[in-house]
Protein backbone atom coordinates (compact mmCIF):
# COMPACT_ATOMS: atom_id res chain seq x y z
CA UNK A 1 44.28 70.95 115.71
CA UNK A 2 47.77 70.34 116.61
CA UNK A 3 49.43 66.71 114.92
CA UNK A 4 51.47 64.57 116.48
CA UNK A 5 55.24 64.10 115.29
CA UNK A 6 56.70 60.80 115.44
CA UNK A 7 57.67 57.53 113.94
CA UNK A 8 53.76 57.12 113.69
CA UNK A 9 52.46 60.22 112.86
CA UNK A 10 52.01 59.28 109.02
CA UNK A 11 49.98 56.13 109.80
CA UNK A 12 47.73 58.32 112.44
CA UNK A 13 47.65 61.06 109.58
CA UNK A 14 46.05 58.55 106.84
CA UNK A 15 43.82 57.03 109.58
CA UNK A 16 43.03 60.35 110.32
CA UNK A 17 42.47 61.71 106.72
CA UNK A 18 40.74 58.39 105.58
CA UNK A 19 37.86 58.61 108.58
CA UNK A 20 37.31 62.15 107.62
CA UNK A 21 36.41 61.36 103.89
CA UNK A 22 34.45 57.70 104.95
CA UNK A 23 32.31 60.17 106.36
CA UNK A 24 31.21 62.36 104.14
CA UNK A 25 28.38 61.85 102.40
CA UNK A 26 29.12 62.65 98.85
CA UNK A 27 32.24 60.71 98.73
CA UNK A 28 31.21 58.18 96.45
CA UNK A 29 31.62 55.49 98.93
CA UNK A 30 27.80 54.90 98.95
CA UNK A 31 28.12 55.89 102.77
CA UNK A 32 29.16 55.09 105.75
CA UNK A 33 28.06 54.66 110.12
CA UNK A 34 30.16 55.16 112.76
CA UNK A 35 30.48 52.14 114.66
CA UNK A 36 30.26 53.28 118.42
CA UNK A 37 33.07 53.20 120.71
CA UNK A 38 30.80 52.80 123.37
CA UNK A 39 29.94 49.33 122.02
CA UNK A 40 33.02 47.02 122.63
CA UNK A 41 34.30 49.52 125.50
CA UNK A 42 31.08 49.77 127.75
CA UNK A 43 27.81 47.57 125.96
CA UNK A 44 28.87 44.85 125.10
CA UNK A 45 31.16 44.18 127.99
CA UNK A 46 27.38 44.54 130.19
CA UNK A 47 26.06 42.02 127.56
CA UNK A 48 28.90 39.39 127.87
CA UNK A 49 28.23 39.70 131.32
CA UNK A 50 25.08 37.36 131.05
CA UNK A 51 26.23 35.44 128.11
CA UNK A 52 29.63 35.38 126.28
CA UNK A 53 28.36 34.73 122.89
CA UNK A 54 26.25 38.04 122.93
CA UNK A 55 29.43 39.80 121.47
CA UNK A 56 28.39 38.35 118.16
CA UNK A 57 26.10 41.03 118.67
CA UNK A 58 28.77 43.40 116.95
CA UNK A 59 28.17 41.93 113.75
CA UNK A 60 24.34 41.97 113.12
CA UNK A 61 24.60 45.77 114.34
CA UNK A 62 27.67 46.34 111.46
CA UNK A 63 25.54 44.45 109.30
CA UNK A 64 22.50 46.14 109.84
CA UNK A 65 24.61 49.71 109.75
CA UNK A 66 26.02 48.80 105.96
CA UNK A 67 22.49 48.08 104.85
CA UNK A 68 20.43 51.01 106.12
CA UNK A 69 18.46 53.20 103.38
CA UNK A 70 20.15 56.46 103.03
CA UNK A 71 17.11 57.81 100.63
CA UNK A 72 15.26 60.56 102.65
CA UNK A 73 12.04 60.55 100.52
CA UNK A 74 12.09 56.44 101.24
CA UNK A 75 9.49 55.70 104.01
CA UNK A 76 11.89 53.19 105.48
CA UNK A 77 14.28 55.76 105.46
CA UNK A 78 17.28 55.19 108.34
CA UNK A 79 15.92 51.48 108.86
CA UNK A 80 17.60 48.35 107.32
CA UNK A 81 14.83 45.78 105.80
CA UNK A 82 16.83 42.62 105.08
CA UNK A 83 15.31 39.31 106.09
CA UNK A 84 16.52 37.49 109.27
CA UNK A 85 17.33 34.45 106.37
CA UNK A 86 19.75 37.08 103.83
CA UNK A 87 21.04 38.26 108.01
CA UNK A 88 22.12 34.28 108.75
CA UNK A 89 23.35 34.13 104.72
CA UNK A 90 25.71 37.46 104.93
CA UNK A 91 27.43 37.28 108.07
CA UNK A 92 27.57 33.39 108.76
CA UNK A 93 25.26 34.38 112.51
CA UNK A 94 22.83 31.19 112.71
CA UNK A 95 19.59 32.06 111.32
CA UNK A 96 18.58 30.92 115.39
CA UNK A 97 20.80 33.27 116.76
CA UNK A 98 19.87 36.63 114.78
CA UNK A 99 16.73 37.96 116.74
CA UNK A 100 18.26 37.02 120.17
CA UNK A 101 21.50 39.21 119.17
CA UNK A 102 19.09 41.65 118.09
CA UNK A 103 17.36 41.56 121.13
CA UNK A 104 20.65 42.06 122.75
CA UNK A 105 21.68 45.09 120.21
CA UNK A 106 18.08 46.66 121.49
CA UNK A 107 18.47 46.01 125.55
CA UNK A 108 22.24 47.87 124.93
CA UNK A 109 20.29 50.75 122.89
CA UNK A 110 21.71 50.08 119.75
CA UNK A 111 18.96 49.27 117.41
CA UNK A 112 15.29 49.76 117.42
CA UNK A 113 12.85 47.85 115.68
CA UNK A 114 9.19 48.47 113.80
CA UNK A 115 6.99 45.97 111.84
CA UNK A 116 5.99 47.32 108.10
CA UNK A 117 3.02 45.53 107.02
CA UNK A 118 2.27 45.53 103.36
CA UNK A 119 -0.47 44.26 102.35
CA UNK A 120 -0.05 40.49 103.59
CA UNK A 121 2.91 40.82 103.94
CA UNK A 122 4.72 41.64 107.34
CA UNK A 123 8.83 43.34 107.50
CA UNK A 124 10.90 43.58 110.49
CA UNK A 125 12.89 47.07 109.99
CA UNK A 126 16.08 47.46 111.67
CA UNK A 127 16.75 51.24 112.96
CA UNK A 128 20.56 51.05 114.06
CA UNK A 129 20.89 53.54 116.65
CA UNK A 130 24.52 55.07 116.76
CA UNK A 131 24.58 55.36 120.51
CA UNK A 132 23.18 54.55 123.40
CA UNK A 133 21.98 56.77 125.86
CA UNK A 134 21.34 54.28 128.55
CA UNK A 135 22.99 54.08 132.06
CA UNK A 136 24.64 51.10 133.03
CA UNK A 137 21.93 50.19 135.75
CA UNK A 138 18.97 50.71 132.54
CA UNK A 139 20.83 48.20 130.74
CA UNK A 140 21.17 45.50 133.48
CA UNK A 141 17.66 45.88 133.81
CA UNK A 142 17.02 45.30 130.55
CA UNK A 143 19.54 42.23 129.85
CA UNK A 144 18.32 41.00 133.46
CA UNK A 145 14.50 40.80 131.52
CA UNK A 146 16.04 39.32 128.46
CA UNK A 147 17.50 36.80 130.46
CA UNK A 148 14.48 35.42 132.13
């Protein structure tokens, strides 16, 4: 890989250097997601399109991201489990506006989501998804439905 010279090339360097070791899993970092490019260049944008206060949308899916369970022999491995209360709490998102931005997150392909029932007890888990592989047209469909 060739690098850049010029008065930025240090700052692209560290950038560079810092992303590499973020994502590495034994980095002592307690790990790290990707947030997709694809989110504020081409989902969201289709989102905001309906309704301009769906780009809050960003934060439940970093959210969700920084609290999925990394432990493979977990059966809610890859999911996050956090209640849509401790959701509102952490990222200041009204408690009445988390499942419609999660709706959102799922019409864009972003997230998928399961019920866990234990014993009485019934879990939303969140399965961050860390792209979409939805055409444009799929999503308009789908934010079209959500819409209605």
């Amino acid at each position: 890989m060739t690098r850049k010279t010029g008065k930025f090339a240090h700052l692209a360097q560290e950038a560079a250097a810092k992303k590499e070791y973020a994502l590495r899993k034994d980095n002592g970092l307690g790990g790290n997601g990707q947030v997709p490019h694809d989110m504020w260049r081409r989902l969201l944008p289709i989102a905001m399109g309906y309704n301009r206060g769906y780009g809050a949308a960003a934060i439940i899916y970093t959210y969700l991201l920084a609290n999925v369970n990394g432990q493979p022999n977990n059966d809610r491995y890859m999911s996050a489990f956090v209640s849509v209360d401790r959701i509102a709490r952490d990222t200041g998102v009204s408690r009445n506006r988390v499942a419609p931005l999660c709706n959102v997150l799922e019409a864009v392909g972003l997230l998928k989501t399961a019920y866990d029932y234990t014993g009485n007890k019934r879990e939303k888990l969140y399965y961050p998804q860390y792209y979409s592989d939805l055409t444009d047209e799929e999503i308009h469909v789908r934010m079209a439905e959500l819409e209605r």
